[in-house]
Structures are given as C-alpha cells and as structure tokens.
Protein backbone atom coordinates (compact mmCIF):
# COMPACT_ATOMS: atom_id res chain seq x y z
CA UNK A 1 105.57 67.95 120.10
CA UNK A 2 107.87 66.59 117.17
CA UNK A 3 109.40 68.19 114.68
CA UNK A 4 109.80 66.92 111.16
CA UNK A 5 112.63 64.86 110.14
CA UNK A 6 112.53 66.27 106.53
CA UNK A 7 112.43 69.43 104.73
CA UNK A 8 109.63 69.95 102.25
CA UNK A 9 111.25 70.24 98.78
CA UNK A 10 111.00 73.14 96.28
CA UNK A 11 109.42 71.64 93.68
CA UNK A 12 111.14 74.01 91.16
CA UNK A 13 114.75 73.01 92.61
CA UNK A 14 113.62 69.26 92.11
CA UNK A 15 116.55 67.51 89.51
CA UNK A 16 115.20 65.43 86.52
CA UNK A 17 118.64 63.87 86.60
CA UNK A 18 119.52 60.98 88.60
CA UNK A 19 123.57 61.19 90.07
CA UNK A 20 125.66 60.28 88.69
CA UNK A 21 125.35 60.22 85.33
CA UNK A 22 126.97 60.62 82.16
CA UNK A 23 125.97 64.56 81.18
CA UNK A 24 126.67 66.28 77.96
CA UNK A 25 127.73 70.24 78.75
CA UNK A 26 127.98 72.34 75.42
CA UNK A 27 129.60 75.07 75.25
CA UNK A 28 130.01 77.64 72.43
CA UNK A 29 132.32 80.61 71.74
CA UNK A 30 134.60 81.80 68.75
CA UNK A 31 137.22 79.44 66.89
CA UNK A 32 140.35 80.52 68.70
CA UNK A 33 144.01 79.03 69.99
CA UNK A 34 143.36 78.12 73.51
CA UNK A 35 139.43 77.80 73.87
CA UNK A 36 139.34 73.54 73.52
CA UNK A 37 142.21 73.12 75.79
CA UNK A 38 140.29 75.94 78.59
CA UNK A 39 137.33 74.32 78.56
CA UNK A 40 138.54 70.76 78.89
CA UNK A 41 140.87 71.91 81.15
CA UNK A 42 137.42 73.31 83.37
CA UNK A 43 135.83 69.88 82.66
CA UNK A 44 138.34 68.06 84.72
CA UNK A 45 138.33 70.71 87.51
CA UNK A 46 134.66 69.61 88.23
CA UNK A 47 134.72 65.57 86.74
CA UNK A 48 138.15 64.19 87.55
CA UNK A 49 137.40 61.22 85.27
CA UNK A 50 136.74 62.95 82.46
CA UNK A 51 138.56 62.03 79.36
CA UNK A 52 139.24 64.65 76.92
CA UNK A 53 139.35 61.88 73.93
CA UNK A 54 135.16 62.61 74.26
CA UNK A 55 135.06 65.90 73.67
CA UNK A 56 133.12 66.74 70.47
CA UNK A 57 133.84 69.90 68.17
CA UNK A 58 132.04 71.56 65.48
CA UNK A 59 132.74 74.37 63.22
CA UNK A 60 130.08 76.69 62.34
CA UNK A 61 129.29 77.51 59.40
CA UNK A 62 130.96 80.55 58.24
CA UNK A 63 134.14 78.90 60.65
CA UNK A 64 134.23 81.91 63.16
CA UNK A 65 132.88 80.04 66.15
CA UNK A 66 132.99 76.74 67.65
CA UNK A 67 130.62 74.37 69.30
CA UNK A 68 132.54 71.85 71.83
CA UNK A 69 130.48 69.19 73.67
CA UNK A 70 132.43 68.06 77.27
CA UNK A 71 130.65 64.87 78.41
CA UNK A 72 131.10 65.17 82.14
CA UNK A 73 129.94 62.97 85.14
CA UNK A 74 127.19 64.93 86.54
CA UNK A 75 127.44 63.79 90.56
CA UNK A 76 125.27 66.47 91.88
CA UNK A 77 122.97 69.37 91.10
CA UNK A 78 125.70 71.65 92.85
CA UNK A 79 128.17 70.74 90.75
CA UNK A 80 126.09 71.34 87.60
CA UNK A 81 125.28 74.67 89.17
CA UNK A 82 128.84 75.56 89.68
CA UNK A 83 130.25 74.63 85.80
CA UNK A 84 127.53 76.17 84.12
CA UNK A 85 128.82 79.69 86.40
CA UNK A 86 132.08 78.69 85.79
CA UNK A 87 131.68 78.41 82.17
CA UNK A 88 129.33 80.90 81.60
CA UNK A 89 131.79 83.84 83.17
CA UNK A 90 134.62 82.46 81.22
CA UNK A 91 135.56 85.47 78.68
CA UNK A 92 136.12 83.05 75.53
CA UNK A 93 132.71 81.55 75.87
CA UNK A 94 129.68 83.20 74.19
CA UNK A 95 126.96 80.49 75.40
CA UNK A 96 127.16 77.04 77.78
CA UNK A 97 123.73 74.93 77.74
C-alpha cells in the first residue's frame, strides 16, 4: 500500500496571486500625526524592501480620514494573512483591503 505524496488542496484556500509579486495593501483610517509613518513602519516589518517613497495618500473629502496605499512584495499567502491581521487590529486604522 502507498500513501500519497501530496495533499489535496482546498480549493477555497487556493491563491490567485503568483509569489512574489508586487501587491498594493490599502489601508484607511482618520487624518492624524503618526498614522503614515505606523503603517509604513508595518510595511517594512513584513516586506523588507519596501520603499516608503511608493506609498500613496489621499485625503477624503471632507479631510477627516485618509486613504494610504503601501505597495508591498507579496512572497506568500501567509504573509498576506498576517498584515492584513496586523493592520486590521491596529487602533488608528478603520479599514485595510
């Protein structure tokens, strides 16, 4: 008797994206001191090349929030996983897609 060499795959843990890649992470929360350089500052935890010179900002609106785009290196579904928790339990952000 043999046993497989392979696991079947979960089709609904499958990734669309190949690694690595180039990976915009947007994040959104209000317009205050601090909130750019924290969430750059959790880019380069997870993507040691990232370059903060890439980051995008924009106001909205009314000027009370802010919409910041950190284009990462994506290098595995794991790490993806792992910003987006990061992020998302950060108390300045309202939102990370």
């Amino acid at each position: 008797m043999t046993t497989p060499t392979t696991e079947p795959t979960d089709p609904g843990k499958e990734s669309l994206i190949e690694y690595p890649s180039l990976f915009p992470i947007k994040v959104m929360g209000e317009k205050v001191d601090g909130f750019v350089h924290a969430m750059t500052a959790i880019a380069a935890q997870f993507d040691p090349s990232f370059d903060a010179s890439t980051v995008e900002l924009r106001e909205s609106k009314g000027g009370k929030y802010l919409g910041i785009t950190l284009p990462i290196t994506a290098t595995s579904r794991e790490q993806l996983d792992e910003l987006y928790r990061t992020l998302s339990t950060h108390p300045m952000v309202k939102m990370a897609l």
